[in-house]
N, C-alpha and C. Protein backbone atom coordinates (compact mmCIF):
# COMPACT_ATOMS: atom_id res chain seq x y z
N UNK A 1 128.49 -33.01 71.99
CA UNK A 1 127.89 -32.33 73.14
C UNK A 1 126.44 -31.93 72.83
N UNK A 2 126.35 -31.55 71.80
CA UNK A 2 124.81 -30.81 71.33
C UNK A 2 123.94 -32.34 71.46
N UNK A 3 124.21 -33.35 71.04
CA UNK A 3 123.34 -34.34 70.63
C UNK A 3 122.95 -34.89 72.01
N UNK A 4 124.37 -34.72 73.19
CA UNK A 4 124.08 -35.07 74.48
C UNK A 4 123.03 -34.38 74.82
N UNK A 5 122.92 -32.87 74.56
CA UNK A 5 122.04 -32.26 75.08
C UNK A 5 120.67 -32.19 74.97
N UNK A 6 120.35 -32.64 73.09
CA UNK A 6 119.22 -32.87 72.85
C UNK A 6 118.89 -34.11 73.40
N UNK A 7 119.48 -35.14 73.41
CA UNK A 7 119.23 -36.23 74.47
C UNK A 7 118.37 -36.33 75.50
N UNK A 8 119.32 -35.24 76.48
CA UNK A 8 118.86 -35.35 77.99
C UNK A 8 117.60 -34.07 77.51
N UNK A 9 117.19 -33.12 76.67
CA UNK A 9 116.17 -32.76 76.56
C UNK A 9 114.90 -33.40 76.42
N UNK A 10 115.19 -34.35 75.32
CA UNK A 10 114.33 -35.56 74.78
C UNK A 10 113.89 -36.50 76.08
N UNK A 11 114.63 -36.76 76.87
CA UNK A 11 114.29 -37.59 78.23
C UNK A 11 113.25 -36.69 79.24
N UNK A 12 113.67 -35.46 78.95
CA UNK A 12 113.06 -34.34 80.09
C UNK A 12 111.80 -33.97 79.61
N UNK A 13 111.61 -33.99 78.32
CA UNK A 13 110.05 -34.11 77.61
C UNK A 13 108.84 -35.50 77.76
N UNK A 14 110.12 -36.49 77.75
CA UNK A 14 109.47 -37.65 77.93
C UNK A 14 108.96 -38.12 78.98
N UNK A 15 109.90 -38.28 80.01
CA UNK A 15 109.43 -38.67 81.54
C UNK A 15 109.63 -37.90 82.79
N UNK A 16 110.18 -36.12 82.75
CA UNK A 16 109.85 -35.37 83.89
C UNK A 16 108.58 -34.86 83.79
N UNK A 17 108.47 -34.24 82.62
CA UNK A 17 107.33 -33.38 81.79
C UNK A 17 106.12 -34.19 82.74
N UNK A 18 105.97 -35.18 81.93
CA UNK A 18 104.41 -36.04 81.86
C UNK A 18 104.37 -36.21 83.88
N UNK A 19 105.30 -36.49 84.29
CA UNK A 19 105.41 -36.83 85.88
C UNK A 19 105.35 -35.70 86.69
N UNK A 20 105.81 -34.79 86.07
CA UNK A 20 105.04 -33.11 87.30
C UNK A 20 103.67 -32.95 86.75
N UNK A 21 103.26 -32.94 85.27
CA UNK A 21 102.12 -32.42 85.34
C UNK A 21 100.78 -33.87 85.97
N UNK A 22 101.01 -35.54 86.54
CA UNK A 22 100.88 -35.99 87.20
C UNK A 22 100.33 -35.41 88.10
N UNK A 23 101.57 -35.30 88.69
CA UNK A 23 101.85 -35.01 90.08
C UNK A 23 100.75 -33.48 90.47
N UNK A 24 100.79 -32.87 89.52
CA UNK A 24 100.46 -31.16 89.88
C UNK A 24 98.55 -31.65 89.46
N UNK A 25 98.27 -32.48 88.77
CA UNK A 25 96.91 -32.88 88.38
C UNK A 25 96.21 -33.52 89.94
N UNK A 26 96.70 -34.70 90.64
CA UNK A 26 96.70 -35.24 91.53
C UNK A 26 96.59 -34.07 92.34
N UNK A 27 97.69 -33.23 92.83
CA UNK A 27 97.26 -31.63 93.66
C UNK A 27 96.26 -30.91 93.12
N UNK A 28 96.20 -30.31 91.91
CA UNK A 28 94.95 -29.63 91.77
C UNK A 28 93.38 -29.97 91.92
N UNK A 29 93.47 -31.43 91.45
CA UNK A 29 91.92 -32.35 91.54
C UNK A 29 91.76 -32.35 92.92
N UNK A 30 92.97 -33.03 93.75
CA UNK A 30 92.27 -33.02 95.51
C UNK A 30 91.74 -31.71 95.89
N UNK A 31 92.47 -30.92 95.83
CA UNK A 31 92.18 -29.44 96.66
C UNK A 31 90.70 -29.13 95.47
N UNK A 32 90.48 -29.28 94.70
CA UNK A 32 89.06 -29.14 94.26
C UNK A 32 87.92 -29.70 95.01
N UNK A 33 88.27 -30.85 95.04
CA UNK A 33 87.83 -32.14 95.51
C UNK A 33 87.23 -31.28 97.54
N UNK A 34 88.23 -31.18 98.27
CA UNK A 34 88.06 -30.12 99.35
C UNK A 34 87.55 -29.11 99.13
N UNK A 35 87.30 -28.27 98.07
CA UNK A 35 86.96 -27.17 97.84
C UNK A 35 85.72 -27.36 97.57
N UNK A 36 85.27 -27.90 97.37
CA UNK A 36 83.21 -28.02 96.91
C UNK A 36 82.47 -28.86 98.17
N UNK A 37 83.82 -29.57 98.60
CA UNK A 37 83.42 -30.39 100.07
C UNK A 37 83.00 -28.93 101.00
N UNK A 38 83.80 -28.02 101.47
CA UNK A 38 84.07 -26.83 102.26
C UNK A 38 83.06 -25.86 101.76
N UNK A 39 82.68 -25.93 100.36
CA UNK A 39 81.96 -24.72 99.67
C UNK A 39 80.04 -25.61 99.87
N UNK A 40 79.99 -26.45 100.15
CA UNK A 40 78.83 -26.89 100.36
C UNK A 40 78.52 -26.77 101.80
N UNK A 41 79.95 -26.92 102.77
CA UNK A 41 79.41 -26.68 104.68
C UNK A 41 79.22 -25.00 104.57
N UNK A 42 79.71 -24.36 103.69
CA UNK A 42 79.53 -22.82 103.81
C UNK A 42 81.18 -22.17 104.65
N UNK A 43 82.17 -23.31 104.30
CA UNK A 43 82.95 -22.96 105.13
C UNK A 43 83.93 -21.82 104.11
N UNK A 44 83.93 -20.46 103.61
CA UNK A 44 84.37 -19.73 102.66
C UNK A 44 85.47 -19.56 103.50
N UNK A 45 85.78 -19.17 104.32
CA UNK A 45 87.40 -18.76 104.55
C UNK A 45 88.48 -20.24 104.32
N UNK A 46 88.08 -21.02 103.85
CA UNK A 46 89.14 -22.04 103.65
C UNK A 46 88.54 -22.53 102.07
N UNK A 47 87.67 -22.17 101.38
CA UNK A 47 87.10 -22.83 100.44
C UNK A 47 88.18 -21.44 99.11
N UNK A 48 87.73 -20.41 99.43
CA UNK A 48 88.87 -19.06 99.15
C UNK A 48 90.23 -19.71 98.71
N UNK A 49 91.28 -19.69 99.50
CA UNK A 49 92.62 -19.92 99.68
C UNK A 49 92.87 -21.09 98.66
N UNK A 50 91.87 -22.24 99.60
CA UNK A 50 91.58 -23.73 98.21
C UNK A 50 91.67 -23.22 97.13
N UNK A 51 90.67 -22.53 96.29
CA UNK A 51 90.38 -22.12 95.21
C UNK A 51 91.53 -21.20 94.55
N UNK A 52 92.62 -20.50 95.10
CA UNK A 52 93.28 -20.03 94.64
C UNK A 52 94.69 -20.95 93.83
N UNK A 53 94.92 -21.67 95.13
CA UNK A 53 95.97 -22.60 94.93
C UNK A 53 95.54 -23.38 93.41
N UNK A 54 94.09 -24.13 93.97
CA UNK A 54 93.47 -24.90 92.65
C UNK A 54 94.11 -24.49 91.36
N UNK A 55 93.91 -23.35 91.38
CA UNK A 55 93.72 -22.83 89.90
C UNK A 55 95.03 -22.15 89.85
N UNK A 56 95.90 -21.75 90.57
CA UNK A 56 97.48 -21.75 90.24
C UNK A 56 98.15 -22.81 89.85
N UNK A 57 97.69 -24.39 90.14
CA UNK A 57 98.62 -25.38 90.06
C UNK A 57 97.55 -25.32 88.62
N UNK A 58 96.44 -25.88 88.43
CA UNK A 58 96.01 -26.11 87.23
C UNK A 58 96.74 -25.57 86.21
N UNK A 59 97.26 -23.85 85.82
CA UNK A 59 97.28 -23.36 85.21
C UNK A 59 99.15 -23.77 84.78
N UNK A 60 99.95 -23.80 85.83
CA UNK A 60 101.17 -24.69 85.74
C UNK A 60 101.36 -25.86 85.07
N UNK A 61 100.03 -26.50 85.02
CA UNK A 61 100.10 -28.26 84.65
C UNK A 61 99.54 -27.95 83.47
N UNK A 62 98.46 -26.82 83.10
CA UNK A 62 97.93 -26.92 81.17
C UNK A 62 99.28 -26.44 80.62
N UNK A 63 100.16 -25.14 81.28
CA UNK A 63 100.92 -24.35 80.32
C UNK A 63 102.03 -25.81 79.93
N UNK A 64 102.17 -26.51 80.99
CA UNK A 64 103.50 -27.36 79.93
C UNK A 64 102.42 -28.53 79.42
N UNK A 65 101.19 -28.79 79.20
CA UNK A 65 100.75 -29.40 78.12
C UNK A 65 100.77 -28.87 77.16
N UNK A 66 100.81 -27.57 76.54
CA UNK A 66 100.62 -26.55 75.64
C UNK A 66 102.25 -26.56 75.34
N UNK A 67 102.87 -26.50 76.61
CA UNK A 67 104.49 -26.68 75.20
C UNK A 67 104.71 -28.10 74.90
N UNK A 68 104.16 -28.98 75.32
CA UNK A 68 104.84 -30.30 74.32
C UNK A 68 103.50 -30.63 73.89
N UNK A 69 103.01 -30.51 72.93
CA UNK A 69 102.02 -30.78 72.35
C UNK A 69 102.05 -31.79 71.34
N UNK A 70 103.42 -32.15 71.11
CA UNK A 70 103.75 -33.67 70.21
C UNK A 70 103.92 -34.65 71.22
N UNK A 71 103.80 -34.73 72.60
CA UNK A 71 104.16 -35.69 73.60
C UNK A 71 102.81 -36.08 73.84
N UNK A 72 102.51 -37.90 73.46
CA UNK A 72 101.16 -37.94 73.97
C UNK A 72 101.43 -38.36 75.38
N UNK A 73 102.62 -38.87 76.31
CA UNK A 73 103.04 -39.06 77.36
C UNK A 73 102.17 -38.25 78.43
N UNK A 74 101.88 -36.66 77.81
CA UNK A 74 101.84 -35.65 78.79
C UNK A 74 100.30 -35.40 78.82
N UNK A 75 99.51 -36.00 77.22
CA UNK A 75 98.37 -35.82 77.68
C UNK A 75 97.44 -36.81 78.29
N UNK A 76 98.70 -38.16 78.34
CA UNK A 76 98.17 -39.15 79.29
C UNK A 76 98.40 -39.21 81.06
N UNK A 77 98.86 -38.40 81.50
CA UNK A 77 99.95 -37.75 82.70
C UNK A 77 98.66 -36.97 82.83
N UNK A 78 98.04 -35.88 82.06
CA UNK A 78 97.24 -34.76 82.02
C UNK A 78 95.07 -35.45 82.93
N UNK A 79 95.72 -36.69 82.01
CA UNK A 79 94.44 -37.79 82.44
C UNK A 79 94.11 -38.37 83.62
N UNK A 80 95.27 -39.14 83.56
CA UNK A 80 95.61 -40.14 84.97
C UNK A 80 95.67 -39.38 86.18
N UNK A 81 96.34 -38.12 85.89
CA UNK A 81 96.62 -37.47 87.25
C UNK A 81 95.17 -36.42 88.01
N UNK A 82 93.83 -36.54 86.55
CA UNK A 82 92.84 -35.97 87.43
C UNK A 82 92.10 -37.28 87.92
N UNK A 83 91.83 -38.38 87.16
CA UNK A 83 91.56 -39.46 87.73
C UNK A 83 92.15 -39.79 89.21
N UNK A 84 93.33 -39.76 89.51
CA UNK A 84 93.54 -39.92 90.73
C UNK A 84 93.65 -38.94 91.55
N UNK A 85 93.60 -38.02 91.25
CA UNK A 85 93.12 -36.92 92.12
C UNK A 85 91.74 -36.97 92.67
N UNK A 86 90.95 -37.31 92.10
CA UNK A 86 89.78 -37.94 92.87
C UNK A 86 89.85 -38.73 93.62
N UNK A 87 90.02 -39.36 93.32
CA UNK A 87 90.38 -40.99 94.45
C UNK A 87 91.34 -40.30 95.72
N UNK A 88 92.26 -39.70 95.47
CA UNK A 88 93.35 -39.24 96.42
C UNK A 88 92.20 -38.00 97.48
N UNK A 89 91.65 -36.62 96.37
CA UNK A 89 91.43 -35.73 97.03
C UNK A 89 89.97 -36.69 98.01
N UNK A 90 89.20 -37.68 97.87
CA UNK A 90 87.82 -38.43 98.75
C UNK A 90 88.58 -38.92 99.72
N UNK A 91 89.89 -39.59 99.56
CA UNK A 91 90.50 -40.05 100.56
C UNK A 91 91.13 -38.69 101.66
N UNK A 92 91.55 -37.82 101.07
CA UNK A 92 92.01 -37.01 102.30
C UNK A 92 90.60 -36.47 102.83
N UNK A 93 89.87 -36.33 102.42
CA UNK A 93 88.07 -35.68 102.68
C UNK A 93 87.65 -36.82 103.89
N UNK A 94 87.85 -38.02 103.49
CA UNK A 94 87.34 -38.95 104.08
C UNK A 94 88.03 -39.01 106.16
N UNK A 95 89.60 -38.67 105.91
CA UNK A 95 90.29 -38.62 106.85
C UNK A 95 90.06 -37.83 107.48
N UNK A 96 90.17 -36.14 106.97
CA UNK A 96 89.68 -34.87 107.16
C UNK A 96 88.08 -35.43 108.61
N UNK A 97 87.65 -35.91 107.61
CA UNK A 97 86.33 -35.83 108.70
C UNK A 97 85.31 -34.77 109.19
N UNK A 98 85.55 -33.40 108.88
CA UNK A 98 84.73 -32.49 109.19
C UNK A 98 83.26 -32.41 108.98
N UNK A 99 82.63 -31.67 109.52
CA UNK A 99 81.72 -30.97 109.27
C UNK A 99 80.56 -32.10 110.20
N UNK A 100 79.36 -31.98 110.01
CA UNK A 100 77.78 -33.10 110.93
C UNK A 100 77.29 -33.38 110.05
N UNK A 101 76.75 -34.54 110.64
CA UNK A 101 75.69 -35.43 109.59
C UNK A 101 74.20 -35.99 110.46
N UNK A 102 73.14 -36.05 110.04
CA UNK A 102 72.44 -36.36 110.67
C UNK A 102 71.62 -37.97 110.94
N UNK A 103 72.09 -38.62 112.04
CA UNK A 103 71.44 -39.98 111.33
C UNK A 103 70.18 -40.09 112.19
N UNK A 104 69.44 -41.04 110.91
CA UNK A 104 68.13 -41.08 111.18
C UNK A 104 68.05 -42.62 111.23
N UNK A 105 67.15 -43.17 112.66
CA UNK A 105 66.85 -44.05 113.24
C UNK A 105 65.71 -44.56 113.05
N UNK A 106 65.40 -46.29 112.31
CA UNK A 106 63.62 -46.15 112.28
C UNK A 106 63.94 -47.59 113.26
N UNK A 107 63.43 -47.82 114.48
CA UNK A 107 63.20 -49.25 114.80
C UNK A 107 61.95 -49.24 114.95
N UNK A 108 61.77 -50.82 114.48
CA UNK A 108 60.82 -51.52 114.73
C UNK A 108 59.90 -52.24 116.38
N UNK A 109 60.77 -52.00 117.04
CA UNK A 109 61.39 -52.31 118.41
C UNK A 109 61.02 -51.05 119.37
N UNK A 110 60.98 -51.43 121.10
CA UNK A 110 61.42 -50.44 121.35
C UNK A 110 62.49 -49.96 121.42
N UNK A 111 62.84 -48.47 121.96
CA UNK A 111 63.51 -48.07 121.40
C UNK A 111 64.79 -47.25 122.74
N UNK A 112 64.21 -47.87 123.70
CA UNK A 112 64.32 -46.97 124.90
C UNK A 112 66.23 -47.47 125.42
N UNK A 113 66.54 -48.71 124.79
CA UNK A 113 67.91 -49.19 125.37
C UNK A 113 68.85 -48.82 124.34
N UNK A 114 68.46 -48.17 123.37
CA UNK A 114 69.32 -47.88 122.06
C UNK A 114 69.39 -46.26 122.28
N UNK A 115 68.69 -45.50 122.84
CA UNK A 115 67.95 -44.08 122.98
C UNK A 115 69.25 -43.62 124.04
N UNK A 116 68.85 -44.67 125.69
CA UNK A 116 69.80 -44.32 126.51
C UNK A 116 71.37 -44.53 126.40
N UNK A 117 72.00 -45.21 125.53
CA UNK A 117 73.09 -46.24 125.31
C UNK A 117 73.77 -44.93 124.31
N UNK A 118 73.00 -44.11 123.15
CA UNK A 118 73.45 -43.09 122.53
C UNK A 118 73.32 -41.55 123.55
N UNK A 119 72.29 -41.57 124.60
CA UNK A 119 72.55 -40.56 125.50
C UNK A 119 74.04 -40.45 126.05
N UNK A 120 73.90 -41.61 126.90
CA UNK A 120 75.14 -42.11 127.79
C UNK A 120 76.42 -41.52 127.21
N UNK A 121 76.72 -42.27 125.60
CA UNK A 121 77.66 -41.81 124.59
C UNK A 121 78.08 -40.30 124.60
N UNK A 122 76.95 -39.45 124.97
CA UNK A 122 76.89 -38.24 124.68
C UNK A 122 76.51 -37.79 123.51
N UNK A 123 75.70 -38.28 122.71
CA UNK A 123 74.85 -37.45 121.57
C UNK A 123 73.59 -37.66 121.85
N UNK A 124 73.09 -36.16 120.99
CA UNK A 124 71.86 -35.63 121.26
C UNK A 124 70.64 -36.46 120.38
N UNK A 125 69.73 -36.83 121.28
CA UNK A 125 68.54 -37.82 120.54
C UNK A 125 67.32 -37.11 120.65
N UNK A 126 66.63 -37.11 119.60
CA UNK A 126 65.39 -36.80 119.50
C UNK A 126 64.37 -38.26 119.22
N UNK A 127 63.80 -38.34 119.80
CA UNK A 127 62.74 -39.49 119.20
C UNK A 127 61.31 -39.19 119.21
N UNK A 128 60.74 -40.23 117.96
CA UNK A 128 58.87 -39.59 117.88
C UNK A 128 58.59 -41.54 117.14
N UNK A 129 57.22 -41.18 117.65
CA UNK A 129 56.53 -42.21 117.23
C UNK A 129 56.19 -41.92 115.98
N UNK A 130 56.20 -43.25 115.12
CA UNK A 130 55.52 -43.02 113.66
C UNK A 130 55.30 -44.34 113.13
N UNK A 131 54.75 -44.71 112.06
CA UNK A 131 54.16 -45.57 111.63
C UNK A 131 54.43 -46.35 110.42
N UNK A 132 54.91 -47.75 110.20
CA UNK A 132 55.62 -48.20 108.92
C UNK A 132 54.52 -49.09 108.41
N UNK A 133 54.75 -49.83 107.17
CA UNK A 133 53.83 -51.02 107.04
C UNK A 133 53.81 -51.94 107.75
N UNK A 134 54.50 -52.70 108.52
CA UNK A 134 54.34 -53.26 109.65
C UNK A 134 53.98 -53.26 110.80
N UNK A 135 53.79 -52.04 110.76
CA UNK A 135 53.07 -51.48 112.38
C UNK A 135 53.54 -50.56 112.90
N UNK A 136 53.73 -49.73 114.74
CA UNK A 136 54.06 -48.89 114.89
C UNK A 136 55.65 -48.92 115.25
N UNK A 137 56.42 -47.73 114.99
CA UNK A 137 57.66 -47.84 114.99
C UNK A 137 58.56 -46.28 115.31
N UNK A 138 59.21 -46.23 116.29
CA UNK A 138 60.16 -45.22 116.59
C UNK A 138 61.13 -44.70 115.68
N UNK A 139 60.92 -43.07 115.56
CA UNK A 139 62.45 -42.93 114.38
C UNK A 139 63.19 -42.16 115.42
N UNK A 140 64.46 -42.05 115.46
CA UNK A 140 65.59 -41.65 116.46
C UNK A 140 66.27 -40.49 115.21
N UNK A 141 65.85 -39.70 115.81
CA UNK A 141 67.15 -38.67 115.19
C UNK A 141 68.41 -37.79 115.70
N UNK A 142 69.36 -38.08 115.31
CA UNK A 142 70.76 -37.05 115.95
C UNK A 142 71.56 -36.98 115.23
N UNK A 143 72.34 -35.76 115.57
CA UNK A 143 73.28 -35.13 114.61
C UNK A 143 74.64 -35.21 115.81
N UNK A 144 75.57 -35.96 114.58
CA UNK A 144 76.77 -36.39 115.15
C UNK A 144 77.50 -35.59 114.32
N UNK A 145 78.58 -35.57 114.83
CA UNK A 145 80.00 -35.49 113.98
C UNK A 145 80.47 -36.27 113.45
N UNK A 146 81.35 -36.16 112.21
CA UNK A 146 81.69 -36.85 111.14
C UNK A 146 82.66 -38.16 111.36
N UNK A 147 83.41 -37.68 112.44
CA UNK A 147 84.66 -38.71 113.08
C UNK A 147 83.61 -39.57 114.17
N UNK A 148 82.64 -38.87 114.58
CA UNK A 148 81.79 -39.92 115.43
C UNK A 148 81.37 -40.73 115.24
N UNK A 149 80.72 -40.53 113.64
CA UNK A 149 79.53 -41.63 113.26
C UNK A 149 79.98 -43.25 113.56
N UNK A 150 81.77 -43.50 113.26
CA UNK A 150 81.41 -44.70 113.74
C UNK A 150 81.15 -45.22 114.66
N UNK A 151 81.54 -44.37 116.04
CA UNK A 151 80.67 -44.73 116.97
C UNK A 151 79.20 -44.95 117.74
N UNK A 152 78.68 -43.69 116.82
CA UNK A 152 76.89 -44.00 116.73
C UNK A 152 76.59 -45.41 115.85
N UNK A 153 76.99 -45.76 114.58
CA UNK A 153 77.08 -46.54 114.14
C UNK A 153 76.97 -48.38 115.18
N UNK A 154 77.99 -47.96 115.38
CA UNK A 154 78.39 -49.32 116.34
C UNK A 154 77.62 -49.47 117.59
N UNK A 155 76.74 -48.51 118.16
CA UNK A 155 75.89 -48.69 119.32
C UNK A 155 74.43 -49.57 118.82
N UNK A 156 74.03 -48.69 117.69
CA UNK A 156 73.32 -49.15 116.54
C UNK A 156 72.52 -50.53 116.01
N UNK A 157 74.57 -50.80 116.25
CA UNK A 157 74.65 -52.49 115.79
C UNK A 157 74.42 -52.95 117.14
N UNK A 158 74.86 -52.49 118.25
CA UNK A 158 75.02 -53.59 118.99
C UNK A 158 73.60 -53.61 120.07
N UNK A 159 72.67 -52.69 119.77
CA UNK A 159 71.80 -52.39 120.98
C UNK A 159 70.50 -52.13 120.14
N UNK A 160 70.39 -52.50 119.09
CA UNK A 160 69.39 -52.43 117.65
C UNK A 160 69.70 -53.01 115.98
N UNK A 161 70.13 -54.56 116.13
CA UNK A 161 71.04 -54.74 114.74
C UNK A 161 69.79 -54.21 113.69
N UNK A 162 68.34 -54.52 114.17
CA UNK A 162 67.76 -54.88 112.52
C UNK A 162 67.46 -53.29 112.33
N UNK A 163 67.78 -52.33 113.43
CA UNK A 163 67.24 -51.00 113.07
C UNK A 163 67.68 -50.77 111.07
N UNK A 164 66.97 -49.82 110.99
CA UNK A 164 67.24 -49.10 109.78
C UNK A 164 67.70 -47.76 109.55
N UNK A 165 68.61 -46.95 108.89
CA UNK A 165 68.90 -46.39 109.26
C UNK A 165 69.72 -45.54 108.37
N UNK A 166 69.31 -44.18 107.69
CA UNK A 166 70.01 -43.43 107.09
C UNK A 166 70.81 -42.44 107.11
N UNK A 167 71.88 -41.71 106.50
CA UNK A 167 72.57 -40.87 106.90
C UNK A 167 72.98 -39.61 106.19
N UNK A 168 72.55 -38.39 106.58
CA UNK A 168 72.81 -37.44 105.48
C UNK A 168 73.35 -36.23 105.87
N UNK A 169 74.11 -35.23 105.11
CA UNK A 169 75.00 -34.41 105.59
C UNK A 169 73.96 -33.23 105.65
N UNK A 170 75.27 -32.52 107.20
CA UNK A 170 74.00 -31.06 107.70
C UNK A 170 74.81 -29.75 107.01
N UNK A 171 74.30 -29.57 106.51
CA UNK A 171 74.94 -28.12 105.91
C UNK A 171 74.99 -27.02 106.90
N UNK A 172 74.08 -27.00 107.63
CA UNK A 172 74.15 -25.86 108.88
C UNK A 172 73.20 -26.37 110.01
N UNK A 173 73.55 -26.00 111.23
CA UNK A 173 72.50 -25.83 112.00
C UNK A 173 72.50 -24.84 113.09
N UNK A 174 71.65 -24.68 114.23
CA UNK A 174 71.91 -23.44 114.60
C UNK A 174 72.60 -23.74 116.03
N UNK A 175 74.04 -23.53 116.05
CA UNK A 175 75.24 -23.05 117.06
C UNK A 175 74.66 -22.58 118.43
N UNK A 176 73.74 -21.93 118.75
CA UNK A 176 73.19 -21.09 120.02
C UNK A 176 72.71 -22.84 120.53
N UNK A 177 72.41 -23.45 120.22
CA UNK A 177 71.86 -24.92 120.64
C UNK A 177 71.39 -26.14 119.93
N UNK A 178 72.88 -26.76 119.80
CA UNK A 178 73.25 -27.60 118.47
C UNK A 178 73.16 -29.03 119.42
N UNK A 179 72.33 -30.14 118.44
CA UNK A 179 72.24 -31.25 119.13
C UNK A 179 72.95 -32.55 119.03
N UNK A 180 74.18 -31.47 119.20
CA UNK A 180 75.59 -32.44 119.70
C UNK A 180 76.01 -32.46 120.90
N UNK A 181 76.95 -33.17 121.61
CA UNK A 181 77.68 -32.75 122.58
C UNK A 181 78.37 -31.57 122.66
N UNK A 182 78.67 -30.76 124.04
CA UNK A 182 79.19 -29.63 124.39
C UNK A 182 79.97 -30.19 125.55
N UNK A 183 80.96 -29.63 125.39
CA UNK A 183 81.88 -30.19 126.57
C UNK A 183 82.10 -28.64 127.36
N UNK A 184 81.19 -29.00 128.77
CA UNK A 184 81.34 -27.66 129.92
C UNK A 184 81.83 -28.31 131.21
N UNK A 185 82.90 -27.89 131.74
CA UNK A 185 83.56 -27.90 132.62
C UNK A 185 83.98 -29.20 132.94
N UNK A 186 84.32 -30.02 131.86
CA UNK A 186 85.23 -31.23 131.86
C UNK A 186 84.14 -32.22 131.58
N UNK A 187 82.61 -31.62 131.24
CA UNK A 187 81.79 -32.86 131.13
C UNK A 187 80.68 -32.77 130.07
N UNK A 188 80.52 -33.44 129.19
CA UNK A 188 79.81 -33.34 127.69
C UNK A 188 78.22 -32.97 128.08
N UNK A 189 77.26 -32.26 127.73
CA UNK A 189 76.05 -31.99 127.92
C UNK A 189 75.58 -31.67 126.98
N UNK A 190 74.25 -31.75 126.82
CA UNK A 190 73.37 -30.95 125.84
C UNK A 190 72.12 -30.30 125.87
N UNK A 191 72.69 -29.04 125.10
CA UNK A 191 71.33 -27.83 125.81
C UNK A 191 70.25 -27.78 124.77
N UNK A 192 69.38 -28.30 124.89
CA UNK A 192 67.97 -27.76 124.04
C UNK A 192 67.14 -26.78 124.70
N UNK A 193 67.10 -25.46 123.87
CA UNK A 193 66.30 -24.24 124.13
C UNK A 193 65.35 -24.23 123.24
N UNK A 194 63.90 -23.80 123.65
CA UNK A 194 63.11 -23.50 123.20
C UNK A 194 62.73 -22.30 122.29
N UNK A 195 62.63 -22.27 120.89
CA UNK A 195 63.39 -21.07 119.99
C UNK A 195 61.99 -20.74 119.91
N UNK A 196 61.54 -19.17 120.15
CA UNK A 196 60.03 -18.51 119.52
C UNK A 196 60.22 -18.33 117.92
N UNK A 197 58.98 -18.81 117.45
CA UNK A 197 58.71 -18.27 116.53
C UNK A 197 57.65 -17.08 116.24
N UNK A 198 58.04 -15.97 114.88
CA UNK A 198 57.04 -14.78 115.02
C UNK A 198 55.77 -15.75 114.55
């Protein structure tokens, strides 16, 4: 009976051990992974809670590396499972979708059927004349939402392929008159107010 027991101990060191602390690596890395995503939009009431969990599961997954410390099983489990916790926590980030990004428009072209085609859409366009080595050229700027972009994207392509065109995340902007869509009384608009400065 004893030898049964050291047995099924010996199995439970070998391949549960190394497979929760996996498993609990994979959870702790994503919710990190969300947590610096959330802690960069300024979003603290969810970046908080993240951060707690984080570091409760972390501390679950070192303490049983620290009791089997002759198992290299567990400090390969300890590896693999922050490695894919990355990969896992970009993929739920990626789905997630939150937060604005701003894309910036340079055509070469005019610019006026690509301008109205993203109005229409309902996002907010700013455009200005400016000047490349090739000559003169329109940059288009608007701030979409994250689940939108592929649809700004795809207007892009289809109503400006050779435009150029970069994309970068908004950490804040200002809410009283944000140049996204607003949906008022069943119909998307957008308010630009004129802000004083002292």
């Amino acid at each position: 009976m004893f030898s049964e027991f050291a047995g099924s101990s010996s199995l439970v060191a070998t391949v549960a051990i190394p497979v929760l602390v996996f498993l609990a690596r994979i959870l702790d890395v994503s919710l990190a992974t969300l947590r610096i995503s959330m802690v960069y939009r300024g979003l603290k009431n969810l970046a908080a809670p993240l951060g707690f969990l984080e570091a409760l599961i972390w501390v679950l997954a070192i303490s049983q590396v620290m009791q089997h410390l002759d198992s290299w099983f567990t400090y390969l489990a300890f590896a693999l499972g922050f490695g894919a916790g990355n990969y896992v926590g970009l993929l739920i980030e990626e789905r997630l979708a939150f937060g604005n990004l701003i894309l910036r428009v340079i055509t070469p072209n005019d610019d006026t059927t690509l301008t109205k085609a993203l109005w229409d859409a309902d996002f907010g366009v700013t455009s200005v004349c400016a000047r490349g080595e090739s000559g003169p050229v329109k940059v288009i700027f608007t701030v979409v939402k994250r689940r939108d972009l592929p649809k700004a994207l795809g207007l892009i392509r289809q109503f400006n392929p050779n435009a150029f065109y970069t994309i970068e995340d908004v950490r804040f902007f200002n809410e009283t008159h944000p140049p996204v869509a607003r949906a008022t009384r069943g119909r998307k608009i957008f308010r630009f107010r004129s802000v004083k400065t002292a």
